[in-house]
N, C-alpha and C. Protein backbone atom coordinates (compact mmCIF):
# COMPACT_ATOMS: atom_id res chain seq x y z
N UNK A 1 -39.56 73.28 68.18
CA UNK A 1 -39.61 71.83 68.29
C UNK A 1 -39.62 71.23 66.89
N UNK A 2 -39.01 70.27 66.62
CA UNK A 2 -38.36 69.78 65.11
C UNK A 2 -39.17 68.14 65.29
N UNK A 3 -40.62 67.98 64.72
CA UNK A 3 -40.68 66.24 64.35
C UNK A 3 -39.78 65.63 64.29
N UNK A 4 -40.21 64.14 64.48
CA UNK A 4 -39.10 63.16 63.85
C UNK A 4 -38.48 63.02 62.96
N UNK A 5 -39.66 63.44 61.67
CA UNK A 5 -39.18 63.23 60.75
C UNK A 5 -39.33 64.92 59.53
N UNK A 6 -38.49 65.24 59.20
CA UNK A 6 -38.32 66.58 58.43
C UNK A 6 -39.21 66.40 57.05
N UNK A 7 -39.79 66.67 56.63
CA UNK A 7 -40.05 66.40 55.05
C UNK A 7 -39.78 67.81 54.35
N UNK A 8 -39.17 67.54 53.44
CA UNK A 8 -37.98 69.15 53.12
C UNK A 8 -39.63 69.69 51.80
N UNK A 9 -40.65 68.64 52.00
CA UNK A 9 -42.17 69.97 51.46
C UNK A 9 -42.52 70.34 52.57
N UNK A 10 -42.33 70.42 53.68
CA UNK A 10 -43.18 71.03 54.89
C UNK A 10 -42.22 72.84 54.65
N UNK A 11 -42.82 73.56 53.54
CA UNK A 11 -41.64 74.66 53.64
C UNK A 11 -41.81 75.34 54.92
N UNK A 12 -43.42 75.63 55.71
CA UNK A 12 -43.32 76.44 56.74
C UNK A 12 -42.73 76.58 57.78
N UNK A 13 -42.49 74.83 58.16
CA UNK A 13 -41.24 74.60 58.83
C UNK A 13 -39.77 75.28 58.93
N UNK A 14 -39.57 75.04 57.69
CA UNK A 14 -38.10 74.97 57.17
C UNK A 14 -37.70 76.38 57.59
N UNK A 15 -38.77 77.63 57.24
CA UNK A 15 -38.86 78.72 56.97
C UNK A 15 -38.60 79.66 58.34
N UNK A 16 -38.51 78.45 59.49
CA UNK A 16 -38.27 79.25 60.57
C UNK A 16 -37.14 78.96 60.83
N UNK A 17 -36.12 78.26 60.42
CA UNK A 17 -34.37 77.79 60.43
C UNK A 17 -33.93 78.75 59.28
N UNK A 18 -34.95 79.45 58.32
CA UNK A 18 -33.98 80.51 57.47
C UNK A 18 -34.09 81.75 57.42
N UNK A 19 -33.37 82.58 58.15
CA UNK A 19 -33.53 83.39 58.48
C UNK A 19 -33.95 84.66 57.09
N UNK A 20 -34.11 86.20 56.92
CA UNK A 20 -34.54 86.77 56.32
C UNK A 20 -32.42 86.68 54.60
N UNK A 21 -31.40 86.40 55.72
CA UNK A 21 -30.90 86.33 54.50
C UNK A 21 -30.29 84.97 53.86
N UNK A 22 -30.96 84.45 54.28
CA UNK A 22 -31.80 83.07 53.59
C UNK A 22 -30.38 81.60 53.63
N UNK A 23 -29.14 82.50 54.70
CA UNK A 23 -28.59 80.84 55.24
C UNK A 23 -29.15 80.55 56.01
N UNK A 24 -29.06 79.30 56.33
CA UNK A 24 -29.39 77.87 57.26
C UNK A 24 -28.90 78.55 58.82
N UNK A 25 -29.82 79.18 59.72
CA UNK A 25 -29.22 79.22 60.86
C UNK A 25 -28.82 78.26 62.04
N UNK A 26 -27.30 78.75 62.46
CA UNK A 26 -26.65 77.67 63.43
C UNK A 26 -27.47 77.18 64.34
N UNK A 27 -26.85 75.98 64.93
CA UNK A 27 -27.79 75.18 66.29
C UNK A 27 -27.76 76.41 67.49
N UNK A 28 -26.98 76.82 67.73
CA UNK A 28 -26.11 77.66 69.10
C UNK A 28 -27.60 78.80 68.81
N UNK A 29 -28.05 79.07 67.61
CA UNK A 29 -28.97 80.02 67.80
C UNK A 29 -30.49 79.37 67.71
N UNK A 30 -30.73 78.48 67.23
CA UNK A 30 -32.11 77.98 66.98
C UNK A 30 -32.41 77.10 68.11
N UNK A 31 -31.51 76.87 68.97
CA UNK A 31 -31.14 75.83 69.92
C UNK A 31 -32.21 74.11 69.79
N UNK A 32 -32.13 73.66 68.81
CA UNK A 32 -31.96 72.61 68.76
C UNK A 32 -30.99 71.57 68.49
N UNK A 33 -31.45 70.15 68.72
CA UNK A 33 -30.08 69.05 68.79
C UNK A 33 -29.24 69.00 67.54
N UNK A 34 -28.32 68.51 67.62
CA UNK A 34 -26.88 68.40 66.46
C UNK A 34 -27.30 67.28 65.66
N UNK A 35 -28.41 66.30 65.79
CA UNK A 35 -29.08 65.51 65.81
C UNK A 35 -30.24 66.11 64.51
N UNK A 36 -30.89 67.00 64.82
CA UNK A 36 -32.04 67.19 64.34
C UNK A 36 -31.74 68.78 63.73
N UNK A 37 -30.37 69.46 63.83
CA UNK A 37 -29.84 70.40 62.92
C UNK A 37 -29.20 69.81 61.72
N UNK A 38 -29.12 68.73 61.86
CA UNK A 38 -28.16 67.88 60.52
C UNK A 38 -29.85 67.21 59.33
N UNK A 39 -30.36 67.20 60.45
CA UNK A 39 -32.17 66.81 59.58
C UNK A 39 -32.49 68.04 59.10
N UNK A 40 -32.33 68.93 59.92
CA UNK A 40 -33.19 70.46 59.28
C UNK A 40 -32.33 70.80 57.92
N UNK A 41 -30.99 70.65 58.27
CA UNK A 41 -30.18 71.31 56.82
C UNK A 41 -29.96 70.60 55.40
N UNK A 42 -30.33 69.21 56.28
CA UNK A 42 -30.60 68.36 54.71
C UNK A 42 -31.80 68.60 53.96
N UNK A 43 -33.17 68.93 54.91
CA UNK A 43 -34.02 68.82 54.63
C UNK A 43 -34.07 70.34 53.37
N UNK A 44 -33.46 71.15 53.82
CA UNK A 44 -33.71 72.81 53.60
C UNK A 44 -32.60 72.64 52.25
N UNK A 45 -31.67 71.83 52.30
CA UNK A 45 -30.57 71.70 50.80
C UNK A 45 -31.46 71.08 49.85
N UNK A 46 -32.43 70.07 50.55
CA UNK A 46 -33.19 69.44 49.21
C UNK A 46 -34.42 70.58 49.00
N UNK A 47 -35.42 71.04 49.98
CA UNK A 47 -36.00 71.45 49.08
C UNK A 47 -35.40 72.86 48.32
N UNK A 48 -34.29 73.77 48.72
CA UNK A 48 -33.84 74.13 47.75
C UNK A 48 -33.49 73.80 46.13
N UNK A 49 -33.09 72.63 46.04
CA UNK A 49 -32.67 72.07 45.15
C UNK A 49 -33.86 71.93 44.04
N UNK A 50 -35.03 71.62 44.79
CA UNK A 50 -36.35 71.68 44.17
C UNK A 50 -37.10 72.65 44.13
N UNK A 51 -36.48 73.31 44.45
CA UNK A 51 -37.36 74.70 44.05
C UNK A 51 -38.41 75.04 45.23
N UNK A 52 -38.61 74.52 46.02
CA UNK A 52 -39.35 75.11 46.80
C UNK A 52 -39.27 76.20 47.97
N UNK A 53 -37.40 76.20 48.17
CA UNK A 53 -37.12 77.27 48.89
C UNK A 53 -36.31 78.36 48.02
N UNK A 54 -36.04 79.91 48.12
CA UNK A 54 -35.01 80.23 47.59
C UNK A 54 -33.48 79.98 48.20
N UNK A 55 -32.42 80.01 46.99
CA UNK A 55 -31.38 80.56 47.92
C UNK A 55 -31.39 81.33 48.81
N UNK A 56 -31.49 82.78 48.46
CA UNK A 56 -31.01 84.04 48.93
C UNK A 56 -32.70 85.01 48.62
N UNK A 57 -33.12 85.37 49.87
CA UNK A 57 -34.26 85.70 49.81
C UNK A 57 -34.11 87.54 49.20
N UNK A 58 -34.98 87.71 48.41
CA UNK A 58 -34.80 89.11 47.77
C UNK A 58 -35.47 89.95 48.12
């Protein structure tokens, strides 16, 4: 279940949309809305960007 609102510091969240090799997994598998997969992946590009997630988990 995905809040309203994503905040891309909630990493524990995020952390269950990335799987162990660390892309963004599809809606078809996480089965949430197209709606709130477009929130999760923005959310997960920014906090990448900031350092709080990795790319590519090692």
């Amino acid at each position: 279940m995905v809040p309203d609102y994503v905040d891309w510091k909630d990493v524990d969240l995020l952390r269950e949309f990335v799987p162990e090799r660390g892309k963004i997994m599809p809606r078809r598998i996480s089965g949430i809305t197209a709606k709130d997969q477009r929130r999760v992946a923005k959310a997960i590009k920014r906090a990448r960007s900031m350092a709080m997630l990795p790319f590519v988990d090692d």
